[in-house]
Protein backbone atom coordinates (compact mmCIF):
# COMPACT_ATOMS: atom_id res chain seq x y z
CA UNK A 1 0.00 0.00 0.00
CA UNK A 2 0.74 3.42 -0.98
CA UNK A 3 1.71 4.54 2.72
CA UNK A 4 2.56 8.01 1.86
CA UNK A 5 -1.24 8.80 0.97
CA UNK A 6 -2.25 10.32 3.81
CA UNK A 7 -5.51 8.79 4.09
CA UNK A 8 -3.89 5.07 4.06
CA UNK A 9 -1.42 6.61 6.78
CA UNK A 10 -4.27 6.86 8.69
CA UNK A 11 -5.92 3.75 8.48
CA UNK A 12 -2.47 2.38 9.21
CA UNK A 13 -2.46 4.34 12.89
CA UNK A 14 -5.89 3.43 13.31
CA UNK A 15 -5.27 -0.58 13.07
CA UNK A 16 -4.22 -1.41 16.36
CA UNK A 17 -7.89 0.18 18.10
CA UNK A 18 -9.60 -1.42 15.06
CA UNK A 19 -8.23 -5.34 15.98
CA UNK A 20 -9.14 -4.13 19.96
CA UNK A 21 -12.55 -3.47 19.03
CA UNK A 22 -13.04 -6.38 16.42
CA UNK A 23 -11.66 -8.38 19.23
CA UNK A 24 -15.02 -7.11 21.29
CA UNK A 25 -17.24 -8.01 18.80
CA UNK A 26 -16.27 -10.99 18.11
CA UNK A 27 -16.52 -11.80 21.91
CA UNK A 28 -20.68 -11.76 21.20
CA UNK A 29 -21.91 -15.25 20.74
CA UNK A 30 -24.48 -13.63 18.23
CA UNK A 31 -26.25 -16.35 16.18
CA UNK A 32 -29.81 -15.55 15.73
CA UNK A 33 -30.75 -18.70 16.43
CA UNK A 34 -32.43 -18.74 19.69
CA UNK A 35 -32.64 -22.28 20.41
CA UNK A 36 -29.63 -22.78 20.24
CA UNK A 37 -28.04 -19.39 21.66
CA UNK A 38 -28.89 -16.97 24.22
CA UNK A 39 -31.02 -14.14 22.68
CA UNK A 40 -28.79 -11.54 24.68
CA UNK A 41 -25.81 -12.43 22.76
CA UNK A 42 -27.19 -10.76 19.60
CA UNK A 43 -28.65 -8.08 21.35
CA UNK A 44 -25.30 -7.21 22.77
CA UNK A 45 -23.84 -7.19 19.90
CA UNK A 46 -26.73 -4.82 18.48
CA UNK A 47 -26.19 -2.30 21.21
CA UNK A 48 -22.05 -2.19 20.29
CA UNK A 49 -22.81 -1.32 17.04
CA UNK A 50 -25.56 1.06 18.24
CA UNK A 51 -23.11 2.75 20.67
CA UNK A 52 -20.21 2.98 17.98
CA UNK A 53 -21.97 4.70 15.85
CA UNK A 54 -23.10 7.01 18.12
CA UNK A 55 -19.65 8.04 19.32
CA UNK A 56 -18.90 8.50 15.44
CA UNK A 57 -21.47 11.32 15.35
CA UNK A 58 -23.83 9.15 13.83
CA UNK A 59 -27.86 11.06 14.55
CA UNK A 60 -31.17 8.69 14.55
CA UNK A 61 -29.41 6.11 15.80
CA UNK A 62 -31.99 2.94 16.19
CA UNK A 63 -32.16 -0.50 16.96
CA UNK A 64 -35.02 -1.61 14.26
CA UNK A 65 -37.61 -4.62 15.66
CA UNK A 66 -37.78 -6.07 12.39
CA UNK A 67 -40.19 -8.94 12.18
CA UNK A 68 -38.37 -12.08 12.36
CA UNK A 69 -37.55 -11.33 16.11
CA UNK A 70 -34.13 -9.84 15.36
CA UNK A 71 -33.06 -6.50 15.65
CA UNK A 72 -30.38 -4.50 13.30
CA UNK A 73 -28.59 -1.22 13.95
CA UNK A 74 -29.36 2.02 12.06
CA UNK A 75 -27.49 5.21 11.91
CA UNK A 76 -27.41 8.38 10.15
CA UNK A 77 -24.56 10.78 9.16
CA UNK A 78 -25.30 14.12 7.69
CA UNK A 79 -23.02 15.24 4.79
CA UNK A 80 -22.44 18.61 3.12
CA UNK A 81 -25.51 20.35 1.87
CA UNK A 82 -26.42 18.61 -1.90
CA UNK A 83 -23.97 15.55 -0.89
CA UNK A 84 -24.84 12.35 -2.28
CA UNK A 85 -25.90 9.42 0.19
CA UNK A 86 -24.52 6.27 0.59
CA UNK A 87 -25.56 3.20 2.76
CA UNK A 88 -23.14 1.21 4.13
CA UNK A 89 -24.13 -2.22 5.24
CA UNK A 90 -22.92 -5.20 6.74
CA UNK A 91 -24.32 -7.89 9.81
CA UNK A 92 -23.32 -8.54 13.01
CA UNK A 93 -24.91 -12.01 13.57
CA UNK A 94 -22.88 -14.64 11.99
CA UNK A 95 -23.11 -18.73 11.69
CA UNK A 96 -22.41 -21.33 14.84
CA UNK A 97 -19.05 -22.00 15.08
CA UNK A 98 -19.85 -25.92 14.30
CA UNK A 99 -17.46 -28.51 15.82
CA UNK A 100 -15.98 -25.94 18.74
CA UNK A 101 -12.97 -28.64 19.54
CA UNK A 102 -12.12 -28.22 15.96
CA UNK A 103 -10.84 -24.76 16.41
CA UNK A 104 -7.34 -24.09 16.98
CA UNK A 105 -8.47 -21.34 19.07
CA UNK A 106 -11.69 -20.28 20.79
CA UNK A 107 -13.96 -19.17 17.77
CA UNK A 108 -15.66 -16.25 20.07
CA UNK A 109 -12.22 -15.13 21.48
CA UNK A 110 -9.94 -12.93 18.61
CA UNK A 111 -6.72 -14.57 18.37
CA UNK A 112 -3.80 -13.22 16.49
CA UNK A 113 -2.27 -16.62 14.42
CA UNK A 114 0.65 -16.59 11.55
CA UNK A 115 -0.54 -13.41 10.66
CA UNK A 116 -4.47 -13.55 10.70
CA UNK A 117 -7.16 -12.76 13.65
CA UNK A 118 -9.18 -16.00 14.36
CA UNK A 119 -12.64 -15.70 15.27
CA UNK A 120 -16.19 -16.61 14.28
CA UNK A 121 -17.27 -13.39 12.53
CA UNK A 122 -13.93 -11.59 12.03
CA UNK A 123 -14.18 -11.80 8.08
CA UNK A 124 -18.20 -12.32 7.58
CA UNK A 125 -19.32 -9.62 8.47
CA UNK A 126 -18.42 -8.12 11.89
CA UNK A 127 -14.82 -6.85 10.11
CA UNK A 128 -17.12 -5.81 7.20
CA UNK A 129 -18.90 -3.34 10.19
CA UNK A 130 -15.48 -2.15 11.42
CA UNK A 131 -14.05 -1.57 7.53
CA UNK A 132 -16.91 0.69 7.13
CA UNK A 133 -15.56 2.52 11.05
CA UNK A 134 -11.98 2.96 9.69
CA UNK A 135 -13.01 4.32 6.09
CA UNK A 136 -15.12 7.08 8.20
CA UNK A 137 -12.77 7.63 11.03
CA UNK A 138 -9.81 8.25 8.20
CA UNK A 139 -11.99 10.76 6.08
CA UNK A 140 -12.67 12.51 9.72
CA UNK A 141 -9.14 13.05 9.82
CA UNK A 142 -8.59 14.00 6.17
CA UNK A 143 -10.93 16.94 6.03
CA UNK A 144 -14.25 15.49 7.27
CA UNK A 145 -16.67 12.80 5.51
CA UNK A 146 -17.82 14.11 1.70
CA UNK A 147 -20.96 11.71 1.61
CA UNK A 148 -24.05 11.46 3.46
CA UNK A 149 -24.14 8.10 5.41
CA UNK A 150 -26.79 6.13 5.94
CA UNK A 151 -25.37 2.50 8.19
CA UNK A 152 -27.40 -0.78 8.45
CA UNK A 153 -25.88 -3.44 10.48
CA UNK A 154 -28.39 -6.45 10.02
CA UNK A 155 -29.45 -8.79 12.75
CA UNK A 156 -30.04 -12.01 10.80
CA UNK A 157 -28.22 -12.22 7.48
CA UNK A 158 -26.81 -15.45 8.23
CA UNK A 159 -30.55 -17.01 9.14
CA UNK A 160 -32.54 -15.66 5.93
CA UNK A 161 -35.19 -15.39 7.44
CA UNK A 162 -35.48 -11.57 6.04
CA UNK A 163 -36.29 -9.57 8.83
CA UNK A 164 -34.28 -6.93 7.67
CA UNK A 165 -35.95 -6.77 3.68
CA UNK A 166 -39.71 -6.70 5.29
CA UNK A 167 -38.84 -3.74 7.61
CA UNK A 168 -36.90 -1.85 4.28
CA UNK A 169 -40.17 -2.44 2.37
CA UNK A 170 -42.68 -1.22 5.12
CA UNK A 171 -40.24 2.05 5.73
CA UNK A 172 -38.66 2.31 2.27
CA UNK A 173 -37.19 5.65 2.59
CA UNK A 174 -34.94 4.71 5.95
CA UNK A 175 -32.60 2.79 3.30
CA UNK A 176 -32.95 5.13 0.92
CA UNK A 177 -29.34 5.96 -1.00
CA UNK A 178 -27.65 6.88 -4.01
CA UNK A 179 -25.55 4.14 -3.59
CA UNK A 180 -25.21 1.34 -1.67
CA UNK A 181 -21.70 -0.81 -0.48
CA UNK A 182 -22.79 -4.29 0.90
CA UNK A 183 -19.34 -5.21 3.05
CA UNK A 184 -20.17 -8.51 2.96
CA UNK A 185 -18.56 -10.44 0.25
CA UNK A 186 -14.34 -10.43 -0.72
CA UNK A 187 -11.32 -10.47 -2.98
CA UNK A 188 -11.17 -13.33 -5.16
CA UNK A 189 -7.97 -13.79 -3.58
CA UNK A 190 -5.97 -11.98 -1.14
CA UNK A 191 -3.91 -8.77 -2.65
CA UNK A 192 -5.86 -8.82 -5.64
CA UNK A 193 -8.63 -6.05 -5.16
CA UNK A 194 -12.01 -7.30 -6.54
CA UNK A 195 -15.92 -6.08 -6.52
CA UNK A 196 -18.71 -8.53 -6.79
CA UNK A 197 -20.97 -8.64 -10.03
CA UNK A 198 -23.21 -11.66 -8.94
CA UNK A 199 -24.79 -13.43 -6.06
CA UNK A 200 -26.50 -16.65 -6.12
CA UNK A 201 -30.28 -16.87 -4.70
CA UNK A 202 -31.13 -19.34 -2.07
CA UNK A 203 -33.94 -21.61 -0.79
CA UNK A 204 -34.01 -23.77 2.05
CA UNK A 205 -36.10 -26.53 2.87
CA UNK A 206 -36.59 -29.15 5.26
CA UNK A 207 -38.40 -32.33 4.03
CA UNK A 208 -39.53 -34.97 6.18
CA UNK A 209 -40.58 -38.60 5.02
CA UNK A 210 -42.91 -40.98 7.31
CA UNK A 211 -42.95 -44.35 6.37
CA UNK A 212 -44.03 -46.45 9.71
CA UNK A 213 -45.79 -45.70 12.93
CA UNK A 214 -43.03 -46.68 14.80
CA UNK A 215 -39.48 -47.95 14.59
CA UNK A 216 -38.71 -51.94 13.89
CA UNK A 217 -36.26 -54.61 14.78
CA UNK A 218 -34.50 -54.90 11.86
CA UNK A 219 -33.59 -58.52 11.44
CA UNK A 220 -37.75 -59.03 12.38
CA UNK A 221 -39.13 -56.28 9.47
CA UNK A 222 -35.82 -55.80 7.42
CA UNK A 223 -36.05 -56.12 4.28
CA UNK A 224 -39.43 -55.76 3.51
CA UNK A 225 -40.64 -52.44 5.78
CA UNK A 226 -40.04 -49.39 4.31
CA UNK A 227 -37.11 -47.48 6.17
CA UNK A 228 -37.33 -43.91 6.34
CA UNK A 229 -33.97 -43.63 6.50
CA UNK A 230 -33.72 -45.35 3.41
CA UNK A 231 -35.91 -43.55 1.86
CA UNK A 232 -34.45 -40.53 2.36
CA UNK A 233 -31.11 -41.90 1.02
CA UNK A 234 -32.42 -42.57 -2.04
CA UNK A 235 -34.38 -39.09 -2.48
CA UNK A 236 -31.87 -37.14 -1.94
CA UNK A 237 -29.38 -38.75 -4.29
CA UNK A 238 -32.29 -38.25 -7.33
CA UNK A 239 -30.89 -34.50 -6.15
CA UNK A 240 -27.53 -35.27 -8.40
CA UNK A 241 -26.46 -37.12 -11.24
CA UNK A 242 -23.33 -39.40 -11.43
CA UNK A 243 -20.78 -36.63 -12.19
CA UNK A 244 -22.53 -34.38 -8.92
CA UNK A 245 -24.33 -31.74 -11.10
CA UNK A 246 -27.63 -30.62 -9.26
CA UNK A 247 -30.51 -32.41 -10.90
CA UNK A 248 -33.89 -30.76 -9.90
CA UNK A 249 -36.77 -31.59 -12.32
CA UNK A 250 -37.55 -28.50 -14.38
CA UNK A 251 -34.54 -26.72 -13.05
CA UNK A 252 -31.59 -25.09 -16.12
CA UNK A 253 -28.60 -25.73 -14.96
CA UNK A 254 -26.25 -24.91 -17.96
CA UNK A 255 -25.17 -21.34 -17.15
CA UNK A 256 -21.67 -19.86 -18.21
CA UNK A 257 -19.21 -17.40 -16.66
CA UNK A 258 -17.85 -14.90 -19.25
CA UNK A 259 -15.91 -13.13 -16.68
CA UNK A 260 -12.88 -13.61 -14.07
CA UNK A 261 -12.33 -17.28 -14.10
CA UNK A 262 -11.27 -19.64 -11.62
CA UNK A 263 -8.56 -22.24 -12.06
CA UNK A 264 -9.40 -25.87 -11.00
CA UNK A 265 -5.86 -26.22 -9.00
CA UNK A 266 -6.44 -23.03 -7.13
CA UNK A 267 -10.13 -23.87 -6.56
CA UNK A 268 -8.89 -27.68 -4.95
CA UNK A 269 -6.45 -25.70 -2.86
CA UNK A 270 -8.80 -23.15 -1.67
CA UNK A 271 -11.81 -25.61 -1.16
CA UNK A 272 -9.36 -28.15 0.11
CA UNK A 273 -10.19 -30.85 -1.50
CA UNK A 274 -7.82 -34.19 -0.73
CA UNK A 275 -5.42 -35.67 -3.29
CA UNK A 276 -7.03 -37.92 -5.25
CA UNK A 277 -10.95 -36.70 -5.04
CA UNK A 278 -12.34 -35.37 -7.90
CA UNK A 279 -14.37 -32.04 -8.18
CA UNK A 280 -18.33 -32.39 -9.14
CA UNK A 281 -20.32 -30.79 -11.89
CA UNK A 282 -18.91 -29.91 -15.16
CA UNK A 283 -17.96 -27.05 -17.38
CA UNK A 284 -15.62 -24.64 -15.55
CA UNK A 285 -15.30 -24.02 -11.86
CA UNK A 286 -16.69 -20.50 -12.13
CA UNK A 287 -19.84 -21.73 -14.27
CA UNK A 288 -20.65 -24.03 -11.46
CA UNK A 289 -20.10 -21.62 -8.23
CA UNK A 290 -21.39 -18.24 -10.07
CA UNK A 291 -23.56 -19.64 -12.53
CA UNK A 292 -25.47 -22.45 -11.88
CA UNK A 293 -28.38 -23.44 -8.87
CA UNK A 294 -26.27 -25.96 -6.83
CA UNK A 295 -28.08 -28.10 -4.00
CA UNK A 296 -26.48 -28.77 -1.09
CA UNK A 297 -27.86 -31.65 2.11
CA UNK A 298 -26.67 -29.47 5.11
CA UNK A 299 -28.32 -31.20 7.70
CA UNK A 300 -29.93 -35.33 8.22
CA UNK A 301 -31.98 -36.16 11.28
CA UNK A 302 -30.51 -40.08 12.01
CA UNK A 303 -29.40 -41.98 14.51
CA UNK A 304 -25.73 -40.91 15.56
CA UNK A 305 -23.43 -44.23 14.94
CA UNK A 306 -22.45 -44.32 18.35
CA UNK A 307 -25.49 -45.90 20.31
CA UNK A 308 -27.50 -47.11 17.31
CA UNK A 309 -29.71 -50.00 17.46
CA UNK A 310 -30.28 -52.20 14.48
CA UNK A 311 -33.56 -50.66 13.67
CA UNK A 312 -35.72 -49.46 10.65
CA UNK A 313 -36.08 -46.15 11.39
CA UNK A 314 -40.14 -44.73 11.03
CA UNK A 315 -39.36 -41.24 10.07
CA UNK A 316 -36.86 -38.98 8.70
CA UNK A 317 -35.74 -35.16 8.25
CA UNK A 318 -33.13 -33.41 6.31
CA UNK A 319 -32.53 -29.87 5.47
CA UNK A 320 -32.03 -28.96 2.11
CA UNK A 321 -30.00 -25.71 0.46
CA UNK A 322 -30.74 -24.88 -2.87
CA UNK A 323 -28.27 -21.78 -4.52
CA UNK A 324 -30.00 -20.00 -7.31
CA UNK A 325 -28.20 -18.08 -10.15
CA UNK A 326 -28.76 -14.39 -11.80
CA UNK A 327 -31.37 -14.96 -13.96
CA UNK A 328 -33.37 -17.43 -12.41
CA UNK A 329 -36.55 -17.02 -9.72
CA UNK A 330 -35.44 -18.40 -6.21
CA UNK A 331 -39.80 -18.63 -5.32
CA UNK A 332 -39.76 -20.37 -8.99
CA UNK A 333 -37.30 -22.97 -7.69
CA UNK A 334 -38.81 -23.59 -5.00
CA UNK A 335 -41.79 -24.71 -6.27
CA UNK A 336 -39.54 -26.76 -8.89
CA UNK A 337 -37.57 -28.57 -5.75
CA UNK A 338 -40.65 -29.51 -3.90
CA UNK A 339 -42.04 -31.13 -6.99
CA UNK A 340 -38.97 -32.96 -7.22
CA UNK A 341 -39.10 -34.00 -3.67
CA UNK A 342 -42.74 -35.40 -3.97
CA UNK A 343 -41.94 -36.99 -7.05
CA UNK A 344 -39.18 -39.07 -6.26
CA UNK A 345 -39.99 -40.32 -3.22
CA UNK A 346 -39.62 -43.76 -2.65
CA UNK A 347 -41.92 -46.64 -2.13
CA UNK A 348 -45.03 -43.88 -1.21
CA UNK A 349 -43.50 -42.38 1.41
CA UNK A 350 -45.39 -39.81 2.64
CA UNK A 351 -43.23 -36.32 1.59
CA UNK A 352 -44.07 -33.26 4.17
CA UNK A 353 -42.11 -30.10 2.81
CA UNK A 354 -41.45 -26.95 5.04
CA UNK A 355 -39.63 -23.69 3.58
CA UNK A 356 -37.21 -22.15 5.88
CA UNK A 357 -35.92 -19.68 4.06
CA UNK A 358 -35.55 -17.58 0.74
CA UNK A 359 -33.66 -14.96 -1.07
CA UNK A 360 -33.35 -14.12 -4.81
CA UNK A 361 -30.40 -13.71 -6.92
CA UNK A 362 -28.73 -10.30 -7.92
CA UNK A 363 -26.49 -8.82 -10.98
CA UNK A 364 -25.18 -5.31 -10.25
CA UNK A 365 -24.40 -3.09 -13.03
CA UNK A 366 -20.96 -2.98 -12.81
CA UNK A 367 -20.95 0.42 -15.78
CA UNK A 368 -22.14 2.53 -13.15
CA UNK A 369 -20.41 6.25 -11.95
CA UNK A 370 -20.15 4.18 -8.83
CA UNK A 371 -18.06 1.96 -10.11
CA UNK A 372 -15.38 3.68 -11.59
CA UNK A 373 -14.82 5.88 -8.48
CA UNK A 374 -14.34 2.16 -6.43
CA UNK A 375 -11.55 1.18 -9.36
CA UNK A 376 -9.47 4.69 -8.93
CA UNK A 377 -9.69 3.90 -5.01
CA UNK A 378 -8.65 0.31 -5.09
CA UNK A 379 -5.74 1.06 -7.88
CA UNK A 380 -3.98 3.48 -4.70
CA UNK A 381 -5.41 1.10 -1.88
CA UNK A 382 -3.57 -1.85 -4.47
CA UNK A 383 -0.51 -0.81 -5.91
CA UNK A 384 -0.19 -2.06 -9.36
CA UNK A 385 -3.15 -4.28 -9.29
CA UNK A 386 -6.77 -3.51 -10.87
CA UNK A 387 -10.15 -4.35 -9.96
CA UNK A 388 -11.44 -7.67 -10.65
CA UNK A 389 -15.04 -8.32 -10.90
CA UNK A 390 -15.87 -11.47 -9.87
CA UNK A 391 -19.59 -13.34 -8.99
CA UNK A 392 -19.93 -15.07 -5.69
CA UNK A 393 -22.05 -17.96 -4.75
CA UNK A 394 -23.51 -16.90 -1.89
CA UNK A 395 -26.53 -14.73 -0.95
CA UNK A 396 -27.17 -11.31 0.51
CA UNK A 397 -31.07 -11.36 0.04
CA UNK A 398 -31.17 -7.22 1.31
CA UNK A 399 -29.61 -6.49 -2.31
CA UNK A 400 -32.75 -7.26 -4.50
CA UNK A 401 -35.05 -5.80 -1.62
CA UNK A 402 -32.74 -2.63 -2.40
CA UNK A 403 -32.57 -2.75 -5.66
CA UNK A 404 -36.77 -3.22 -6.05
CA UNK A 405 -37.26 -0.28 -4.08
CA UNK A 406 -34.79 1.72 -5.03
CA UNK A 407 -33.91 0.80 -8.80
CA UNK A 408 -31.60 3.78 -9.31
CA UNK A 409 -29.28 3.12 -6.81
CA UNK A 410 -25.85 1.67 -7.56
CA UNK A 411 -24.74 -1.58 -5.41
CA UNK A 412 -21.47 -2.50 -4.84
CA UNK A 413 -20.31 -5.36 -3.01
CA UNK A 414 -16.53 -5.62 -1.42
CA UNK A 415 -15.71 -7.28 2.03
CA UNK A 416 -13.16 -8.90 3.49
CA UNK A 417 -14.44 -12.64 2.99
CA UNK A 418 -11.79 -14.25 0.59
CA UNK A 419 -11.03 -17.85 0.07
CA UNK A 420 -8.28 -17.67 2.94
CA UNK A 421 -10.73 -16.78 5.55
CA UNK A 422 -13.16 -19.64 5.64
CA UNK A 423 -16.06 -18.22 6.15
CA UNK A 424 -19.08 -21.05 7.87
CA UNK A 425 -16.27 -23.26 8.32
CA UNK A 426 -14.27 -23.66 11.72
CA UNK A 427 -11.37 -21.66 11.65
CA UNK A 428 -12.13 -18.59 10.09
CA UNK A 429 -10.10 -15.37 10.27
CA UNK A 430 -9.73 -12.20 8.48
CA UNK A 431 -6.54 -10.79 7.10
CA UNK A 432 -5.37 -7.75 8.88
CA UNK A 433 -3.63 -6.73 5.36
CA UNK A 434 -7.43 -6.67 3.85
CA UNK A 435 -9.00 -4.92 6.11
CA UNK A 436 -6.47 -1.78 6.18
CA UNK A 437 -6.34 -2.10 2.39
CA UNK A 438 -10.03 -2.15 2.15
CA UNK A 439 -10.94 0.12 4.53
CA UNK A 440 -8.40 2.62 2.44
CA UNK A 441 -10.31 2.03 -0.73
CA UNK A 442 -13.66 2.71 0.73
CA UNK A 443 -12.29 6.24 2.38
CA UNK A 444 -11.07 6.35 -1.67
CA UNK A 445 -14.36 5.73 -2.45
CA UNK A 446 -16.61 7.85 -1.02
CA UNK A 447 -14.29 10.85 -1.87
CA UNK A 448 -13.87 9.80 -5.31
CA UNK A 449 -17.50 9.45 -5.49
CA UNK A 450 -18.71 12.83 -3.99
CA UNK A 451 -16.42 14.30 -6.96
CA UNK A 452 -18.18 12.64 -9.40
CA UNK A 453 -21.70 12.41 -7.89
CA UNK A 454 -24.08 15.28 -8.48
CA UNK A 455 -27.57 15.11 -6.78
């Protein structure tokens, strides 16, 4: 990085409070999912956010009741007269941290490790919140902010169960902006500066197959009861065909990437994928992430191996994660994957589907005045690298809730979530490197874009 510029000089100074107060967030236990984790933890973490933007200067400062149950964080900014606006987002809830004894540290404690900070939200999306902190607190030292700022730190994100996009679209003028950067995706890889172009949709559902009133001996019934468990083998393999490629009835799944691609090796190394197992799907690796639905079992209800009986099992559940690419309708295949489930059910099992969540796919326009004014800031924030523009195959459902109700906005999405950090996985981290470097091109940004912006 360009240390000289003095706005990067700042960010540089202002590292070493940023990693204290990452370190406090991270220290939240905030899943929103309340069976499994206290409530308070999220609300915690609400009122942290709440209370740092309030000692940024931040007015209206709010935790919204949106109506899943969750609550996010909104602030306000005022700019110079006939600035533009721009909403910064990110999330402070993030996913369970799994298989805790699988961490090499604590995954709610921030732990400094060859270089990275360990720590269940450090990259998705509690850094994104403190990126958007050190872009503001460096303008405030480099002749004040240019923009008006609107900040929305969701609740839920990681849940999708879209509080957040009902309470935009019963108060549609709260998120109101002239653009919008969603600090909640990353650099293709680490160093190389890149905005995302795509997100995948999503639908989850949980499907549940009854087949006897009660369990059986097996070596009494075997072999002629039908086993729930079974069944539910077999149904969810008619969910892929022999090379892995998603196979919902109805369902295109041919899509191509024109644009940044993604070579296999450096996909097996970053997915880490053991010598000798082969990757699934076909065409290239970026047609399959960015541009194609992909299913995904993320959850069985079954008898653990350790303490099973040899029995036929009555009744079984499994969760079910469908990704949905740009140009195809996440409700649409929905409907299209609970057909499939009913239809290829075994031996008339009886097929109960439940949706669980939803969120549709988004393209940004990536020839927008917006932008341009992010590739000037990340060519100083990246010496001698240029923006990439990359898709991702992950959702951010707010984005098409934004973009519906507020079509002439620009969105850009940056963040600090690159293959490195391994994000819903055990073990993730954020690079320190990133976050300075990122946090300089936003600053970048939203003085570059105040230039160019007239309102």
């Amino acid at each position: 990085m360009t240390a000289t510029h003095p706005i990067a000089a700042s960010v540089a100074a202002l590292m070493p409070r940023a990693r204290t107060e990452l370190a406090e967030l991270v220290a939240f236990q905030s899943v929103a999912d309340p069976a499994r984790f206290p409530r308070s933890e999220c609300e915690a973490a609400a009122n942290w956010c709440a209370d740092a933007l309030r000692a940024e200067g931040f007015e209206d400062v709010a935790l919204l009741d949106t109506p899943d149950g969750t609550q996010s964080v909104y602030g306000f900014l005022p700019g110079p007269e006939g600035a533009p606006t721009v909403l910064l987002y990110a999330h402070y809830d993030v996913q369970p941290p799994l298989g805790v004894d699988e961490w090499v540290s604590p995954p709610f404690e921030l732990t400094e490790r060859d270089g990275r900070w360990y720590g269940r939200g450090a990259a998705d999306c509690k850094g994104g919140f403190l990126m958007h902190l050190l872009a503001l607190r460096a303008l405030k030292e480099n002749g004040g902010v240019p923009v008006s700022v609107k900040v929305v730190v969701e609740g839920s994100e990681e849940q999708a169960t879209g509080g957040l996009e009902r309470y935009a679209e019963a108060h549609p003028d709260l998120l109101a902006a002239d653009t919008v950067v969603i600090g909640d995706t990353g650099n293709f890889r680490v160093g190389l500066p890149t905005v995302t172009a795509t997100l995948r949709g999503m639908t989850m559902l949980r499907v549940t197959l009854d087949t006897l009133e009660g369990n059986l001996h097996s070596g009494q019934f075997g072999g002629a009861a039908p086993d729930a468990l079974a069944a539910m083998i077999h149904l969810l393999a008619s969910l892929r065909d022999a090379d892995g490629s998603t196979t919902v009835d109805g369902l295109t799944a041919d899509g191509t990437w024109d644009g940044l691609q993604y070579p296999e090796e450096e996909f097996r190394g970053d997915a880490k994928v053991r010598d000798g197992v082969g990757l699934i799907g076909d065409g290239t690796v970026a047609d399959r992430i960015w541009a194609r639905p992909a299913v995904t079992v993320v959850g069985i209800d079954c008898p653990p191996v350790v303490g099973a009986t040899p029995s036929l099992q009555a009744s079984a559940r499994a969760q079910i994660s469908l990704r949905v690419p740009p140009g195809q309708d996440a409700a649409g295949a929905t409907k299209l994957l609970t057909a499939h489930l009913h239809a290829h059910a075994p031996w008339g099992a009886r097929v109960t589907v439940e949706q669980v969540g939803q969120g549709q796919p988004f393209k940004a326009d990536t020839s927008s005045p917006a932008y341009t004014s992010m590739a000037d800031a990340m060519r100083v924030a990246y010496p001698g690298e240029e923006m990439q523009v990359s898709g991702m195959g992950g959702s951010i459902p707010l984005c098409n809730t934004l973009a519906s109700l507020h079509p002439r906005a620009e969105i850009l999405l940056i963040g600090l979530s690159e293959p490195e950090a391994q994000i819903h996985a055990v073990n993730e981290s954020v690079s320190p490197e990133e976050l300075e470097r990122l946090s300089v091109a936003e600053a970048l940004f939203l003085l570059n874009y105040a230039s160019a912006k007239t309102v």
